[in-house]
C-alpha atoms as a PDB file:
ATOM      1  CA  UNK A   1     149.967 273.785 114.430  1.00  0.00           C
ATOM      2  CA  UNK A   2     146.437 275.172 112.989  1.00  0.00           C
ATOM      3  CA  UNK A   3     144.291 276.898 114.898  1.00  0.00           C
ATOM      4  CA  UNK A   4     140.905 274.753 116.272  1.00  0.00           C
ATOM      5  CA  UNK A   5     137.818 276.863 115.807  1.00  0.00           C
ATOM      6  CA  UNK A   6     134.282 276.123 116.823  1.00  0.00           C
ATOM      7  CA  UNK A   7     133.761 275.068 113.673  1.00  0.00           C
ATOM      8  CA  UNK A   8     135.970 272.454 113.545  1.00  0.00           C
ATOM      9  CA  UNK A   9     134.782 270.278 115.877  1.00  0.00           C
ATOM     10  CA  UNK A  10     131.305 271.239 115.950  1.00  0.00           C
ATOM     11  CA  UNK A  11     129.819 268.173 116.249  1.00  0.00           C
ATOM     12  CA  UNK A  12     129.334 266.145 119.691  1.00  0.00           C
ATOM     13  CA  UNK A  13     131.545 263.694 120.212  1.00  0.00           C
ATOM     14  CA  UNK A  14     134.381 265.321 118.382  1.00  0.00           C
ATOM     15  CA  UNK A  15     137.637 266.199 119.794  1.00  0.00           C
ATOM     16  CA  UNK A  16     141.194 267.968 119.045  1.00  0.00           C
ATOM     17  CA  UNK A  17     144.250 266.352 121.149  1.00  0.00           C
ATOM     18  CA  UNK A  18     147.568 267.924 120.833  1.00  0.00           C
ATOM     19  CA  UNK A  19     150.029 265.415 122.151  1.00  0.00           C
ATOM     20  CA  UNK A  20     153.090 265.901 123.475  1.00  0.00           C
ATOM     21  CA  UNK A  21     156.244 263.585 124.460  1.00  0.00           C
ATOM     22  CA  UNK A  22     159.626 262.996 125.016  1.00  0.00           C
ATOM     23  CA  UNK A  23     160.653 261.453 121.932  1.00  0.00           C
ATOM     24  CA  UNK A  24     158.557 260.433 118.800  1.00  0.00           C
ATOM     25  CA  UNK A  25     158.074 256.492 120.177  1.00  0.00           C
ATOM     26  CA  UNK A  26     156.242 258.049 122.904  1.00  0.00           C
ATOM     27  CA  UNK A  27     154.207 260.151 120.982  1.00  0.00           C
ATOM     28  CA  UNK A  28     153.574 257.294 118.464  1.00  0.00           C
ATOM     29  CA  UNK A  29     152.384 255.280 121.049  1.00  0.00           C
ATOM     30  CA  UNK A  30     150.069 257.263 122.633  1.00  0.00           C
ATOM     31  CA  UNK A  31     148.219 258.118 119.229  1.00  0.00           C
ATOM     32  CA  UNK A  32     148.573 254.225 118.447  1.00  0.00           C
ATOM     33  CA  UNK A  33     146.406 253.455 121.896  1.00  0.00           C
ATOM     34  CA  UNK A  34     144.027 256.341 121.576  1.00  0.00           C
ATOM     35  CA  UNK A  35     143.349 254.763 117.916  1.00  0.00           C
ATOM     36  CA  UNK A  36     142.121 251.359 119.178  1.00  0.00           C
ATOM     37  CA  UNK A  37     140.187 253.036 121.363  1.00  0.00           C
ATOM     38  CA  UNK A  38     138.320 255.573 119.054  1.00  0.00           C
ATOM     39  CA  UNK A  39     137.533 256.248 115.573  1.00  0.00           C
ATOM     40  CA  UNK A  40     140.541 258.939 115.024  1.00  0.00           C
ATOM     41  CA  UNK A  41     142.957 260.533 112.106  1.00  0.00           C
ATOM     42  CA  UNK A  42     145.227 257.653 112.644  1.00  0.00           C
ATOM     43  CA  UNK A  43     148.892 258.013 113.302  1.00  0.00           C
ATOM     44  CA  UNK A  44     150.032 261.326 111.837  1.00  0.00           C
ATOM     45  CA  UNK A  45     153.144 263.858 111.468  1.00  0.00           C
ATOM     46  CA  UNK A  46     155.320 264.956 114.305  1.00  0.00           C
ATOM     47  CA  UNK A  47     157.133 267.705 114.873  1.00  0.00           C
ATOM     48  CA  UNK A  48     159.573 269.307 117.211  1.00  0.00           C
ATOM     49  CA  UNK A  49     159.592 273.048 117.585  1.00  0.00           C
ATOM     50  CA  UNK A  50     163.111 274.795 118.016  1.00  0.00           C
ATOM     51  CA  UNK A  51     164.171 275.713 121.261  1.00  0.00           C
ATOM     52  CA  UNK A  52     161.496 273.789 122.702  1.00  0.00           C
ATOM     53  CA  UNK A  53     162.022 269.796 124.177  1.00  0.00           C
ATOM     54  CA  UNK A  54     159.888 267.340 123.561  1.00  0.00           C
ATOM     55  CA  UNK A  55     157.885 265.924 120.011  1.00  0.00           C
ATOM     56  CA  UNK A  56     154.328 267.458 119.090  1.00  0.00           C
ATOM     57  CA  UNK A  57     151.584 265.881 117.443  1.00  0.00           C
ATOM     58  CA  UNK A  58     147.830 266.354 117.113  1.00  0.00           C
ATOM     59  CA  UNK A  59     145.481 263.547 116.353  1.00  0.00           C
ATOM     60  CA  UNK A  60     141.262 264.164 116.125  1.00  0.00           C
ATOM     61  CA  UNK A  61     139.026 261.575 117.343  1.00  0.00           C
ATOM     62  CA  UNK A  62     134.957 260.344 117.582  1.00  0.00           C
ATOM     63  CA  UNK A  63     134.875 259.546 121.138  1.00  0.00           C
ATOM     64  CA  UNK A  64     131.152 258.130 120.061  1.00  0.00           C
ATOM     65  CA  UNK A  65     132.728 255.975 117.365  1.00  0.00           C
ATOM     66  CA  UNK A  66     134.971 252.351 118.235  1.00  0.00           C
ATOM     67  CA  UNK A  67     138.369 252.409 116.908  1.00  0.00           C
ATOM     68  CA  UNK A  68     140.008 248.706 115.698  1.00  0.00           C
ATOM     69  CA  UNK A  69     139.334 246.897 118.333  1.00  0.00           C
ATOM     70  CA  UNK A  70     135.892 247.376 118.333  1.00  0.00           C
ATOM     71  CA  UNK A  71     135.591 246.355 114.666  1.00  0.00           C
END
């Protein structure tokens, strides 16, 4: 995945989550709840690294901002 720099996520309210899960429903879900919650990248790629178990994702959110339910 890319590296998160100050920069990045300068602003308050900002955040980085790298998710990780058994299998890629679990990992959809999660990013699926965390979007109704906040204002975030949405559901996005997934990957699986060799050698390694599990599914990897990272999603960025506005804790400050409602997601869909809010709106």
């Amino acid at each position: 995945m890319k590296p998160i720099d100050e920069q990045h996520i300068a602003e308050p309210g900002l955040v980085v989550l790298d998710i990780t899960g058994g299998d890629e429903d679990t990992v959809r879900a999660v990013m699926a709840a965390l979007e109704e919650r906040w204002a975030t990248s949405g559901i996005g790629p997934m990957r699986r690294d060799p050698g390694e178990p599990g599914v990897r994702a990272r999603i960025y959110a506005d804790v400050l901002r409602p997601g869909r339910e809010a709106l």
